[in-house]
Protein backbone atom coordinates (compact mmCIF):
# COMPACT_ATOMS: atom_id res chain seq x y z
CA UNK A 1 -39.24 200.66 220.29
CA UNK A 2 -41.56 200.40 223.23
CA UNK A 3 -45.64 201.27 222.64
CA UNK A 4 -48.43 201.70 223.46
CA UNK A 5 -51.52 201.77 221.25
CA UNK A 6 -55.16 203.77 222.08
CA UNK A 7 -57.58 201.65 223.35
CA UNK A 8 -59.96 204.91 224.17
CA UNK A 9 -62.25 207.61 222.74
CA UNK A 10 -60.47 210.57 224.14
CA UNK A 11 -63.79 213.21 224.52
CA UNK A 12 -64.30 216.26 226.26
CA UNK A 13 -68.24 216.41 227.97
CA UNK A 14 -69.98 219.43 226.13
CA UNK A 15 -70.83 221.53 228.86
CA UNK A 16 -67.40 221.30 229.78
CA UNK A 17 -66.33 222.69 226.38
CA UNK A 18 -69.49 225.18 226.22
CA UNK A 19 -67.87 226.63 229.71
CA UNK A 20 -64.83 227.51 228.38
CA UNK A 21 -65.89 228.88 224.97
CA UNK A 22 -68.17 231.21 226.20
CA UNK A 23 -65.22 233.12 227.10
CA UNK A 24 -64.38 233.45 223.47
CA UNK A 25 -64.85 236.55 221.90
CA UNK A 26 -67.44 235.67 218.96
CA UNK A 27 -70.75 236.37 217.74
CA UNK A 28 -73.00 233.47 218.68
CA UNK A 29 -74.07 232.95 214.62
CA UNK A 30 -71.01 232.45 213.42
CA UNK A 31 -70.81 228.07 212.54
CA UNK A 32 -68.48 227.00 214.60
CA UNK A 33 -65.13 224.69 213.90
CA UNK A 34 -64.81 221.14 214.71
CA UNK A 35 -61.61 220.50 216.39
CA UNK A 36 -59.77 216.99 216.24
CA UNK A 37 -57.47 215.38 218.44
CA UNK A 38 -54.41 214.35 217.57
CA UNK A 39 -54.26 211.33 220.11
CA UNK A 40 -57.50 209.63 218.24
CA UNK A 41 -58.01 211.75 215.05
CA UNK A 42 -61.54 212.20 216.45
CA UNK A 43 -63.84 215.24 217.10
CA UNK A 44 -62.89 216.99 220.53
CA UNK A 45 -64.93 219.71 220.49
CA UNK A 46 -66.92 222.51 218.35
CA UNK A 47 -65.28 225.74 219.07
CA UNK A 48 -66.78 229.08 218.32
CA UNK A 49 -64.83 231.01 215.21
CA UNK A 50 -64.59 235.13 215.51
CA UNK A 51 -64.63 237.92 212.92
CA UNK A 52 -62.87 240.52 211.96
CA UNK A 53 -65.34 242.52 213.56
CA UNK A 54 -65.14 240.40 216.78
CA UNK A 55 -61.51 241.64 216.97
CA UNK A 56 -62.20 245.08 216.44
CA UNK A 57 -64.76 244.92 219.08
CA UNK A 58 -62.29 243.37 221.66
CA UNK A 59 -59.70 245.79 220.92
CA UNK A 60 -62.27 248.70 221.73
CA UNK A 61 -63.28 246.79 224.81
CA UNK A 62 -59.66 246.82 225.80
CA UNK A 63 -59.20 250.09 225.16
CA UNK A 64 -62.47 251.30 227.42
CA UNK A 65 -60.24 249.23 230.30
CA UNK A 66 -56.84 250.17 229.79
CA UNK A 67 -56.57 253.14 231.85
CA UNK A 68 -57.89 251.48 235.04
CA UNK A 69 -55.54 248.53 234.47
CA UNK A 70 -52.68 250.90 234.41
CA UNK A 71 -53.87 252.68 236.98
CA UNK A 72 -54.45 249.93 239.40
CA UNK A 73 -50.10 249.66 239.53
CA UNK A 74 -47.39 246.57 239.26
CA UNK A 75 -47.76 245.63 243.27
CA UNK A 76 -51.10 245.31 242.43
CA UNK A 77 -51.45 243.35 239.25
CA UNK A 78 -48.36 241.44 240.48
CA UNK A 79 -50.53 239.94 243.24
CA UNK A 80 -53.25 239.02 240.98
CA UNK A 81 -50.06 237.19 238.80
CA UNK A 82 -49.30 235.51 241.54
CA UNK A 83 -52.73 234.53 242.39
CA UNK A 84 -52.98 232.94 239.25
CA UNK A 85 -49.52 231.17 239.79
CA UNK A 86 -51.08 229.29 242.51
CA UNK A 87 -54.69 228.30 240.69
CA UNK A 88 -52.59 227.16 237.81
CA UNK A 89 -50.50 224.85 239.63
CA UNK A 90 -53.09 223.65 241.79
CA UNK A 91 -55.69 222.48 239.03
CA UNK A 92 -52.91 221.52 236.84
CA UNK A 93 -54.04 217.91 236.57
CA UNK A 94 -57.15 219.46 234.40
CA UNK A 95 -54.56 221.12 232.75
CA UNK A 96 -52.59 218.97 231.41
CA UNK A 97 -55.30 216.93 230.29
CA UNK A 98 -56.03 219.97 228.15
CA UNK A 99 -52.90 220.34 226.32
CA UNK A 100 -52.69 216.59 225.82
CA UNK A 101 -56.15 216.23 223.86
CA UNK A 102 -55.32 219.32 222.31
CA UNK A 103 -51.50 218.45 221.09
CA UNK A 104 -50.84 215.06 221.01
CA UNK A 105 -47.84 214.99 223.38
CA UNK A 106 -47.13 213.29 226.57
CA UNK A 107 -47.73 214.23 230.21
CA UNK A 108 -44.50 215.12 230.84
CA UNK A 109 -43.73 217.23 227.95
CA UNK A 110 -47.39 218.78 228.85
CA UNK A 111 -46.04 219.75 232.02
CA UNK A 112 -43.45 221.90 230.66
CA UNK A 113 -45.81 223.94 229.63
CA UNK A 114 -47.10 224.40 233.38
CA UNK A 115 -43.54 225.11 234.38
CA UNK A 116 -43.21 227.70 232.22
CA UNK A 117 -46.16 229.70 232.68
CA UNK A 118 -45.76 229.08 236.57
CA UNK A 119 -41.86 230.15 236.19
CA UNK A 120 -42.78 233.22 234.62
CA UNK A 121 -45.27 234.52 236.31
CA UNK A 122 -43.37 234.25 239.98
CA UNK A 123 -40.38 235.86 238.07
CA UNK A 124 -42.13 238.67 236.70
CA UNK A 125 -44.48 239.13 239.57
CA UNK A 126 -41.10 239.65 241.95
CA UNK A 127 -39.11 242.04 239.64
CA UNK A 128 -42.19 244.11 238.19
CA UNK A 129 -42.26 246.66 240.63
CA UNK A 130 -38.39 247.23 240.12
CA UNK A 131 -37.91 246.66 236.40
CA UNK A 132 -40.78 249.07 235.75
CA UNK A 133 -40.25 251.69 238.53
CA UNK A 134 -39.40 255.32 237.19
CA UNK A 135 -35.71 256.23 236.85
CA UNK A 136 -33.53 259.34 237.35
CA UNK A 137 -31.54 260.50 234.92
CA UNK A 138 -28.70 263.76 234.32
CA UNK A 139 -30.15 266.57 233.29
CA UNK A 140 -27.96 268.55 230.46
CA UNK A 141 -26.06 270.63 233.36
CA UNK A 142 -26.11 269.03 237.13
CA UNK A 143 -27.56 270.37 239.73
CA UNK A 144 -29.59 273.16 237.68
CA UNK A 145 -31.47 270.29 235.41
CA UNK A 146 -32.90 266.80 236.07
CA UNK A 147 -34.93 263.87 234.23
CA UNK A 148 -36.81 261.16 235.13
CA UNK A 149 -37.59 258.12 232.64
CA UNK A 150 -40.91 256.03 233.13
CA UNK A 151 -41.70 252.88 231.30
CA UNK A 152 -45.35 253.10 230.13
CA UNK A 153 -47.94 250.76 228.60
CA UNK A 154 -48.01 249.97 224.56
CA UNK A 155 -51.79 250.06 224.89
CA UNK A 156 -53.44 247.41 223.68
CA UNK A 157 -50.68 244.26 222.74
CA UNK A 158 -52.37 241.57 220.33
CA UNK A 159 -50.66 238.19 220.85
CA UNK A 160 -50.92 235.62 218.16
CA UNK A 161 -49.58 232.32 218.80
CA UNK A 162 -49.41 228.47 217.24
CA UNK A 163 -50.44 225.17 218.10
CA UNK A 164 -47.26 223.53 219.43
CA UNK A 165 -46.58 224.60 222.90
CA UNK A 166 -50.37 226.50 223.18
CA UNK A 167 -50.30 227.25 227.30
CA UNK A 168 -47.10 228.05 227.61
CA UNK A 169 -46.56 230.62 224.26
CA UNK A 170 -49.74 232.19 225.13
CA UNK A 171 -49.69 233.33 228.71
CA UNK A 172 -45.45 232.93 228.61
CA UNK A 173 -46.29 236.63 226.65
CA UNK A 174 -49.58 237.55 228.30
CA UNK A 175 -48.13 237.64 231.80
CA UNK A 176 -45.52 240.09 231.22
CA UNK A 177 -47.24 242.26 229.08
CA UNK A 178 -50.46 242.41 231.41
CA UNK A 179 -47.71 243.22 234.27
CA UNK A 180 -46.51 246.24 232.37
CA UNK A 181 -49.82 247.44 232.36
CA UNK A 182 -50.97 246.67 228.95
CA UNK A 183 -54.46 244.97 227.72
CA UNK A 184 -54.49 241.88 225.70
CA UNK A 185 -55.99 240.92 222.70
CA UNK A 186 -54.85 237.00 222.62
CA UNK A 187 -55.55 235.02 219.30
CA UNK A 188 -54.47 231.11 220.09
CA UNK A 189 -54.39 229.11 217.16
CA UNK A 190 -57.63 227.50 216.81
CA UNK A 191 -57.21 224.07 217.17
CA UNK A 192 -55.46 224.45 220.69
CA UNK A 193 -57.85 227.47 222.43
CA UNK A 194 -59.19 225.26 225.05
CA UNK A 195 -56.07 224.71 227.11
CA UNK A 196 -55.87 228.95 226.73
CA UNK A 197 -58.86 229.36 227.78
CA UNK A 198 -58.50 227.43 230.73
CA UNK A 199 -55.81 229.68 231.99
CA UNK A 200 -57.75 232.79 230.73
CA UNK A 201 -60.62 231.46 233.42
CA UNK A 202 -58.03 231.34 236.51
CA UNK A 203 -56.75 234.36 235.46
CA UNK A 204 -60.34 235.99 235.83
CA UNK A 205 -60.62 233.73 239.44
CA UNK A 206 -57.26 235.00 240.41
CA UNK A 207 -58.55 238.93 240.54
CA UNK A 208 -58.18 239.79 236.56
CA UNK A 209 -60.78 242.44 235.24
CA UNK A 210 -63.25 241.96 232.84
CA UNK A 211 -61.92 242.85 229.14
CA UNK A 212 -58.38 243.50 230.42
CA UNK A 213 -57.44 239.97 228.08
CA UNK A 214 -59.82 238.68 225.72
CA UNK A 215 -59.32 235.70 223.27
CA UNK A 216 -60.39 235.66 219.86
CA UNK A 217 -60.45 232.56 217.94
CA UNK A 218 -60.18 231.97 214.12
CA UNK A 219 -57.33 231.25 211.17
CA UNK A 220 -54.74 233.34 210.76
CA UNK A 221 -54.90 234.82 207.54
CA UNK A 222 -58.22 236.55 209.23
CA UNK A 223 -57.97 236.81 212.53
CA UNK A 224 -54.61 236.67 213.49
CA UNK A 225 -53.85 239.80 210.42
CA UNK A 226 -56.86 241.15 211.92
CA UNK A 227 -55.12 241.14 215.58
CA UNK A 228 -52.21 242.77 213.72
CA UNK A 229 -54.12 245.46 211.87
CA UNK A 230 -55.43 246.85 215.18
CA UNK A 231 -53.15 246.31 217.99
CA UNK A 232 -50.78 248.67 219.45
CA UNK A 233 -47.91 246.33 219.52
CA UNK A 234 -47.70 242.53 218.39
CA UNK A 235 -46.23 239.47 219.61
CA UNK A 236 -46.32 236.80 217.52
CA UNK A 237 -44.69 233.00 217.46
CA UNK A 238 -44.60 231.08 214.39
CA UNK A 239 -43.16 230.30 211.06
CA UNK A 240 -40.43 232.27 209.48
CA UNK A 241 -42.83 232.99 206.24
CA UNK A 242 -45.97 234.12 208.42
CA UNK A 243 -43.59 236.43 210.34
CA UNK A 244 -41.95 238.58 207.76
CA UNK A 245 -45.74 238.95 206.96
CA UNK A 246 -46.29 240.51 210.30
CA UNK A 247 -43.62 242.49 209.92
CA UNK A 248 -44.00 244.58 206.67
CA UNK A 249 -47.87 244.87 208.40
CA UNK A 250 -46.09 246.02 211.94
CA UNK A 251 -43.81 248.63 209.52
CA UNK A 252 -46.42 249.80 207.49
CA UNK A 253 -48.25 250.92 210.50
CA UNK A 254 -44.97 252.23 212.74
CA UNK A 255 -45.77 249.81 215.34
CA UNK A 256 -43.40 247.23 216.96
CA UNK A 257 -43.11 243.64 217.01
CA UNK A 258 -41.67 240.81 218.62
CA UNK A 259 -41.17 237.77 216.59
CA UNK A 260 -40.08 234.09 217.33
CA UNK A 261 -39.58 231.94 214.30
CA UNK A 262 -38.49 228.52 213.13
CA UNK A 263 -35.33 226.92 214.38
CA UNK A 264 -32.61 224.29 212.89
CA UNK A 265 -31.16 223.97 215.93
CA UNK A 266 -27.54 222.10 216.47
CA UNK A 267 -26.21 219.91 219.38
CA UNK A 268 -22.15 219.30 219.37
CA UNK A 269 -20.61 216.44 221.20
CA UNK A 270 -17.26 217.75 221.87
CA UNK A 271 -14.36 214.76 222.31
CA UNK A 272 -14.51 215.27 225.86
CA UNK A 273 -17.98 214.94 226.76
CA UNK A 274 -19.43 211.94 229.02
CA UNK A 275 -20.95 209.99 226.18
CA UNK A 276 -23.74 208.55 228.39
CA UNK A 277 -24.48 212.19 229.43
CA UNK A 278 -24.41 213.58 225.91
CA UNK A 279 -26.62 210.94 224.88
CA UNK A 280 -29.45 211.42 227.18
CA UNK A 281 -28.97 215.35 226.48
CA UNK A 282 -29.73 214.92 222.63
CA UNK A 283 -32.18 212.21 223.10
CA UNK A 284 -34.31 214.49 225.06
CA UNK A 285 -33.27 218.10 222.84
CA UNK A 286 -34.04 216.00 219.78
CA UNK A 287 -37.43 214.57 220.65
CA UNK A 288 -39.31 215.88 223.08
CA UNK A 289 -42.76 216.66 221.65
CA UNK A 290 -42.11 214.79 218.81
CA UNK A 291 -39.53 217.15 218.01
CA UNK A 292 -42.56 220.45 217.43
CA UNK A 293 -40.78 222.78 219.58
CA UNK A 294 -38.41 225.67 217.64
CA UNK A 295 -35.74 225.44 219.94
CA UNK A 296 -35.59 221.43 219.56
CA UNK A 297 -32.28 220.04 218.45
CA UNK A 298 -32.69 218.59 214.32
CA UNK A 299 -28.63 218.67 213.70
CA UNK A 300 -26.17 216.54 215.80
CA UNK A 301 -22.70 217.52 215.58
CA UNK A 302 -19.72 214.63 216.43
CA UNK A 303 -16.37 215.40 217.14
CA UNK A 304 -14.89 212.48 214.61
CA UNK A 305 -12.69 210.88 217.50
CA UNK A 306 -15.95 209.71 219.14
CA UNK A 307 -18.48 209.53 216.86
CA UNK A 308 -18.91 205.88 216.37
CA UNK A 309 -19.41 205.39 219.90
CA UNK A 310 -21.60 208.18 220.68
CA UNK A 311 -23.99 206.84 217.50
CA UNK A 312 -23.85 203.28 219.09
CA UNK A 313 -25.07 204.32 222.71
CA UNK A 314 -27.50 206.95 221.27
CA UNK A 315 -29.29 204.74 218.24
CA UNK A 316 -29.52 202.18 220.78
CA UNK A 317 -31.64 204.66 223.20
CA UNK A 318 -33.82 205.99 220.68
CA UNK A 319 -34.61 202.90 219.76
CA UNK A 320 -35.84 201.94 223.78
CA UNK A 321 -37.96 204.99 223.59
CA UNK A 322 -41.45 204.41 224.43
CA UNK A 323 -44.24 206.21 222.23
CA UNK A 324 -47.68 206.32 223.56
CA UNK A 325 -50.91 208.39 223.20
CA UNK A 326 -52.56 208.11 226.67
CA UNK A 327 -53.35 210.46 229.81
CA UNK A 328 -51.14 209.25 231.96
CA UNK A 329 -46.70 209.84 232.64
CA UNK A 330 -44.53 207.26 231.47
CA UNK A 331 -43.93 207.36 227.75
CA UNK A 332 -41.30 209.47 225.88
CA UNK A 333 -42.57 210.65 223.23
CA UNK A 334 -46.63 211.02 221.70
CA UNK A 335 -48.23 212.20 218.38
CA UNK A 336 -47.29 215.03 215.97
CA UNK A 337 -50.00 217.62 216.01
CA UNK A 338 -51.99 216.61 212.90
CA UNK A 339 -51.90 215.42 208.96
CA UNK A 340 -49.85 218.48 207.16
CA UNK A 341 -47.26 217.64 209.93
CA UNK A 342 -47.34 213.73 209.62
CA UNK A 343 -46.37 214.89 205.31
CA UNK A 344 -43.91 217.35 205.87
CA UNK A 345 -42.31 214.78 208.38
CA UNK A 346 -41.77 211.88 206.27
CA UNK A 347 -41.68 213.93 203.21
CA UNK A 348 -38.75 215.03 204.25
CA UNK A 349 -37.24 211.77 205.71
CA UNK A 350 -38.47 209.71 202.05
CA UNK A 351 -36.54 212.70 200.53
CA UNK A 352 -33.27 212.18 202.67
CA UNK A 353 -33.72 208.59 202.01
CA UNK A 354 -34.17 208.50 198.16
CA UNK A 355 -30.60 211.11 197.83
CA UNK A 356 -28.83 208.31 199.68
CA UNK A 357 -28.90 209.43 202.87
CA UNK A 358 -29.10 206.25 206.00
CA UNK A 359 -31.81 206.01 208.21
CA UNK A 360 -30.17 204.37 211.54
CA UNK A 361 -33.62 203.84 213.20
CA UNK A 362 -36.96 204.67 212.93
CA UNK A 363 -38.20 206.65 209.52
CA UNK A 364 -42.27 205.15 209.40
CA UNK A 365 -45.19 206.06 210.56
CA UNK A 366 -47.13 204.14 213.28
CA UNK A 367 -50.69 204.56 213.12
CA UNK A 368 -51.50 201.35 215.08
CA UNK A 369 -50.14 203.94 217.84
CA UNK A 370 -51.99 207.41 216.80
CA UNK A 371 -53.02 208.57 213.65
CA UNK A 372 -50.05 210.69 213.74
CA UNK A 373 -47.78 209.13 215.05
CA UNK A 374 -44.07 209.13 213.36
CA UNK A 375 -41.04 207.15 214.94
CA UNK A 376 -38.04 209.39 216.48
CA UNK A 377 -35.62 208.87 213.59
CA UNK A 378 -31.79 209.63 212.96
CA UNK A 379 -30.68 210.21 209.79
CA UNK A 380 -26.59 210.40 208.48
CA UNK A 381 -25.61 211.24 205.60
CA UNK A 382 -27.63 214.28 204.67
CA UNK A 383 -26.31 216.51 202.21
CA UNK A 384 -27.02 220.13 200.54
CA UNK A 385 -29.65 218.09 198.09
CA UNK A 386 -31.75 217.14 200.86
CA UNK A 387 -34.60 219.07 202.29
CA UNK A 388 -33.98 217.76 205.49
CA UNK A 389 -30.34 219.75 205.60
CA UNK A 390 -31.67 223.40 205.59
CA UNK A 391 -35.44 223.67 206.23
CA UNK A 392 -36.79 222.94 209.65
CA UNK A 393 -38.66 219.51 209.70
CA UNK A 394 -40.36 220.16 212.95
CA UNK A 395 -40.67 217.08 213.98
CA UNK A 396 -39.16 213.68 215.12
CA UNK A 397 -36.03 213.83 213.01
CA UNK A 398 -32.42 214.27 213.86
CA UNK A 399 -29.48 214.43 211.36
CA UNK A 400 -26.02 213.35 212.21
CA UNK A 401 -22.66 215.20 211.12
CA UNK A 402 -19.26 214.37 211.81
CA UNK A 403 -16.26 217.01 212.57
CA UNK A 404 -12.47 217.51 213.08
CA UNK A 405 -12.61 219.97 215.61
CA UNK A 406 -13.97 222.73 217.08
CA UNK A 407 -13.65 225.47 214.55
CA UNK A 408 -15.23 222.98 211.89
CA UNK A 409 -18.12 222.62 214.37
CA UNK A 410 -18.63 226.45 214.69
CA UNK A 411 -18.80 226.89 210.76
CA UNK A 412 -21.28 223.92 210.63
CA UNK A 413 -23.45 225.01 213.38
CA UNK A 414 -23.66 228.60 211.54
CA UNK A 415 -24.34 227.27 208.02
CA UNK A 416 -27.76 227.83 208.65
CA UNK A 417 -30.17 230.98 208.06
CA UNK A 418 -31.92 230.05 211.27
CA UNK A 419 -30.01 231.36 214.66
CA UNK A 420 -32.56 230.55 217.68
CA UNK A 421 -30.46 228.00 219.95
CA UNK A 422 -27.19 225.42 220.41
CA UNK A 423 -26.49 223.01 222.33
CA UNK A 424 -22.63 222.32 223.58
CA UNK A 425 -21.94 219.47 225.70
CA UNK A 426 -18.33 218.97 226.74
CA UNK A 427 -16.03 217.97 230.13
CA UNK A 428 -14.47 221.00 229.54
CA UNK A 429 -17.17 223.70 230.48
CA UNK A 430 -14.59 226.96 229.80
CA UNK A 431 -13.92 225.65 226.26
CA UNK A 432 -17.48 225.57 226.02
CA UNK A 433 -18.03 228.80 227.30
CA UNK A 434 -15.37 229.67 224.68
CA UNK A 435 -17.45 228.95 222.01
CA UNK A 436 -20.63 230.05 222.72
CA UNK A 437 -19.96 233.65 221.62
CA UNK A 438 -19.11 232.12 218.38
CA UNK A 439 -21.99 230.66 217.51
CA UNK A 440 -24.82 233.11 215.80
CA UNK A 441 -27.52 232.07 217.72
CA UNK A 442 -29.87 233.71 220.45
CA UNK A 443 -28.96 231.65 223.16
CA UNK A 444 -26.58 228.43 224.38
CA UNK A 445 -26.93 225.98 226.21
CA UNK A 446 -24.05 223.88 227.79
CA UNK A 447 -24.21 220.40 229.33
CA UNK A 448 -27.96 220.46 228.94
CA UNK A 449 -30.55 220.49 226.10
CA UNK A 450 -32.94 223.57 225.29
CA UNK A 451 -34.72 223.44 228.91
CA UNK A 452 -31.26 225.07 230.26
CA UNK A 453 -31.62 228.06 228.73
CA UNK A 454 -35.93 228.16 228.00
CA UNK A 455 -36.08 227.73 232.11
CA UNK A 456 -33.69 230.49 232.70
CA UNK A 457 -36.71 232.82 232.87
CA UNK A 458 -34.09 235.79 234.35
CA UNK A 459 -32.15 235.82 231.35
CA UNK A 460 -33.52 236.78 228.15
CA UNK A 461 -33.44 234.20 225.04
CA UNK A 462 -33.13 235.99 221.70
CA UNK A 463 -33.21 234.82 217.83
CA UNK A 464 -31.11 235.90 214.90
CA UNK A 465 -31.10 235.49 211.23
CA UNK A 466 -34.50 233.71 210.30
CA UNK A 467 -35.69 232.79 213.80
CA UNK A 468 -36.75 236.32 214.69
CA UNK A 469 -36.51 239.28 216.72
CA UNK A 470 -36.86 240.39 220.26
CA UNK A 471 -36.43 238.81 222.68
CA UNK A 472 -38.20 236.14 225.76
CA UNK A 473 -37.61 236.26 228.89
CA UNK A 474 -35.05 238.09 231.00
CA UNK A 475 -35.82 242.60 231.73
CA UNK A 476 -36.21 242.59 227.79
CA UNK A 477 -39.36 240.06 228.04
CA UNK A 478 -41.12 242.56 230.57
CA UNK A 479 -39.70 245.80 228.82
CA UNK A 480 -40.52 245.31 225.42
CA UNK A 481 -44.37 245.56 226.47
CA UNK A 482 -43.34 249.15 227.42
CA UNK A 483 -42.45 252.47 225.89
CA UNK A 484 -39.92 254.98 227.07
CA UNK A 485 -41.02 258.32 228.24
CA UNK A 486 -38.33 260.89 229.65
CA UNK A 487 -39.60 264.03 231.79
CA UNK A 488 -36.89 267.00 231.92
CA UNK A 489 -37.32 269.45 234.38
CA UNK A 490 -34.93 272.75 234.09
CA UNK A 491 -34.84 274.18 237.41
CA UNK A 492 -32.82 277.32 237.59
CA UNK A 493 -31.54 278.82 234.60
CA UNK A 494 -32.03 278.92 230.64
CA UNK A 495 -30.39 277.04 227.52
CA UNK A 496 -30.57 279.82 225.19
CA UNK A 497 -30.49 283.84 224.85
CA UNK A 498 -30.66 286.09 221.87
CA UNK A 499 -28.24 288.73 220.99
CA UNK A 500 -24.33 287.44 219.59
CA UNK A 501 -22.82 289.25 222.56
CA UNK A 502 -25.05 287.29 224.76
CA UNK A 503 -24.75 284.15 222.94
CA UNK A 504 -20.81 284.26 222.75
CA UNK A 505 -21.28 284.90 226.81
CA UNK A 506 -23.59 281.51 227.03
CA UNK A 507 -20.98 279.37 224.80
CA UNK A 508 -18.32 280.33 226.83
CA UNK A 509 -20.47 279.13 230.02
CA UNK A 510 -21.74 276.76 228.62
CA UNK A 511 -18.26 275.23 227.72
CA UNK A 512 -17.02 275.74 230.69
CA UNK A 513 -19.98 273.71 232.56
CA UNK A 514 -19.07 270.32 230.29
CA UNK A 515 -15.23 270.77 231.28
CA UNK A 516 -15.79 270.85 234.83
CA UNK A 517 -18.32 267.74 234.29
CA UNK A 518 -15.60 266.16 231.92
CA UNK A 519 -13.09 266.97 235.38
CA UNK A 520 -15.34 265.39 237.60
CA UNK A 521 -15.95 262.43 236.28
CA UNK A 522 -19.87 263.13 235.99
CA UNK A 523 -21.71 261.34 233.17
């Protein structure tokens, strides 16, 4: 595999860190957290840690703003959205930066992350006005009766979100829930704020209020439940464990939630696919960002009749891929995001290797690269006894499976309690199609990895089984941040009388009415 190893202290300048964390929702004498980066392992920057108080007392600062952020409309918001579309791309150098120090992963993978954001905030700024623009409805008889239904705010939405793909998970929610009209209560995870509150900065450039989104920083067993316990709806992204959590709070308090959980996502290589193509497709679903993304591929799938030459062409380019930890384009693949990940990534590979499973390449660390740095690895072999089969690794690791068909390929891609994404890639693109609706997942993608159907910002990407609820992108991304109200206006006539002579009279009418409706073809 190709390298490259750090030859540089990666540090932020102080007042450049002081800048942005004064935007940070905290009371000054509370210590503050060091922060590490994964390229190095060294001290980035100290970062100011709120309080549960500190979240209550953004929450009521929302509130005291809410009404003249709904007020102000969706042509109006949508401008400063789109505002802040342009500032984002145009200092996105500073940017990406950012979200390297802060992750570990590479300038291009950073950059998805500006994609995103930049994707969904043109997309949401354009339909707005229309998705959220009252609608008339039938009255119970035509003509004498009418209603109109409105989309309104939550209130205030508390977003909590993890360290992985920081940018784009934060402000991928925030801009369509600020467009509905809602205030934002934002909790980053706190080892990746800085890149958040770097967009929360253009934001405010770009035309944004005071106290319409405010960040509070701090673990989530405080203030992330804390976010929960006061907002009016929740968003949160994360593991499966930490989001059943967030749901029994969301029940208990008869709010909503929208969840996005873990992922053991599957790629199949039907017997007609263009090898070359299919490899380049799972080299870059399987490791991109070291393989911490939930809709990454960690299960390859082989039709049997060209397995051995798919494994051949792809071992062969994981093995060319280059790993490096600098601030510049040009590698493939970086650092996992810290320590706990490093462990639960070869804990699970030593695991898979000591139940006789094969490692075909990679399966070490590198530190001589990063501190936490693990080689893209492909496992075969894995059974039921190995951790790697079921739980997500979450990292650099890609098992391999071998099938007879089609239908053997659907039951292996559902053997799983996770249902977030697939991947199909065959030269027959209706028998792909085919399957899709067969697989229990959220969303497909066909001829192309995860980025297919994650930059398909129109269409909405959903989760089943243990990868979540609600759903991204799409109406439903901008929709969910809303509630239904329906106005009825009666405007001639009434719906009951007293009296049985009268009230046989009205049934009769009334009976009538729906026939000639039924006649008509009215709905």
């Amino acid at each position: 595999m190709h390298e490259t190893v750090i030859g540089t202290d990666f540090v932020l300048p102080p007042d450049r860190v002081a800048a942005l964390t004064a935007l940070i929702v905290a009371a000054r004498d509370t210590p503050p957290s060091t922060v590490r980066s994964p390229l190095t392992g060294r001290p980035l920057g100290e970062i100011p840690q709120s309080t549960p108080a500190d979240v209550a007392g953004a929450v009521q600062s929302a509130r005291a703003v809410a009404r003249q952020w709904r007020e102000l409309g969706p042509r109006r918001r949508a401008a400063i959205v789109l505002a802040f579309h342009d500032r984002l791309l145009a200092g996105r150098e500073e940017l990406l930066d950012l979200i390297q120090l802060e992750t570990g992963k590479t300038r291009a993978d950073a950059f998805e992350e500006v994609a995103e954001v930049a994707n969904v905030a043109r997309h949401y700024a354009r339909t707005a006005t229309k998705l959220l623009a009252p609608k008339r409805r039938p009255g119970v008889l035509p003509v004498l009766a009418t209603a109109v239904q409105t989309r309104l705010p939550r209130g205030v939405v508390g977003i909590v979100t993890p360290s992985n793909y920081p940018f784009s998970l934060a402000f991928g929610e925030a801009v369509p829930a600020l467009l509905a009209g809602n205030v934002v209560v934002l909790r980053p995870d706190p080892r990746t704020a800085l890149c958040v509150l770097w967009g929360l900065r253009q934001l405010v450039a770009a035309g944004l209020p005071s106290g319409v989104l405010q960040v509070v920083v701090g673990d989530g067993d405080s203030i992330g439940d804390a976010v929960v316990r006061c907002a009016d709806y929740v968003s949160f992204t994360g593991s499966t464990r930490t989001g059943r959590a967030v749901a029994a709070r969301a029940a208990a308090r008869l709010i909503g939630c929208a969840l996005e959980l873990g992922g053991k996502n599957a790629l199949y290589v039907r017997a007609d696919a263009d090898l070359p193509r299919a490899v380049d497709i799972a080299r870059r679903s399987a490791f991109t960002a070291a393989g911490q993304l939930c809709a990454h591929t960690e299960r390859i799938v082989l039709h049997r009749d060209i397995a051995e030459e798919f494994l051949r062409l792809f071992v062969a380019a994981v093995r060319e891929l280059r790993i490096g930890v600098e601030l510049d384009y040009g590698y493939d693949m970086g650092s996992l995001f810290g320590p706990e990940q490093l462990e639960r990534v070869s804990g699970h590979v030593e695991d898979a290797r000591r139940r006789g499973a094969r490692v075909l390449t990679g399966g070490r660390g590198r530190p001589e690269i990063g501190p936490w740095v693990y080689e893209p690895t492909v496992l075969e072999g894995v059974s039921a006894a190995m951790d790697v089969r079921d739980a997500e690794t979450f990292g650099p690791v890609v098992s391999i499976y071998r099938v007879d068909g089609d239908d053997a390929a659907v039951r292996l891609i559902n053997d799983s309690d996770y249902g977030l994404h697939a991947t199909i890639v065959s030269g027959d693109r209706a028998s792909a199609r085919a399957l899709a609706p067969l697989l229990r997942t959220g969303t497909v993608s066909i001829n192309e990895s995860y980025a297919a159907s994650w930059g398909a910002v129109g269409a909405a990407m959903g989760a089943r089984g243990d990868s979540g609820t609600g759903a991204r992108h799409g109406p439903d991304g901008l929709l969910g941040y809303t509630v239904v109200q329906s106005v009825a206006e009666q405007r001639a006539g009434v719906l009951g009388t007293r009296g049985a002579p009268a009230q046989r009279r009205f049934v009769d009418w009334f009976c009538r009415m729906l026939v000639a409706a039924r006649r008509s073809g009215l709905h």
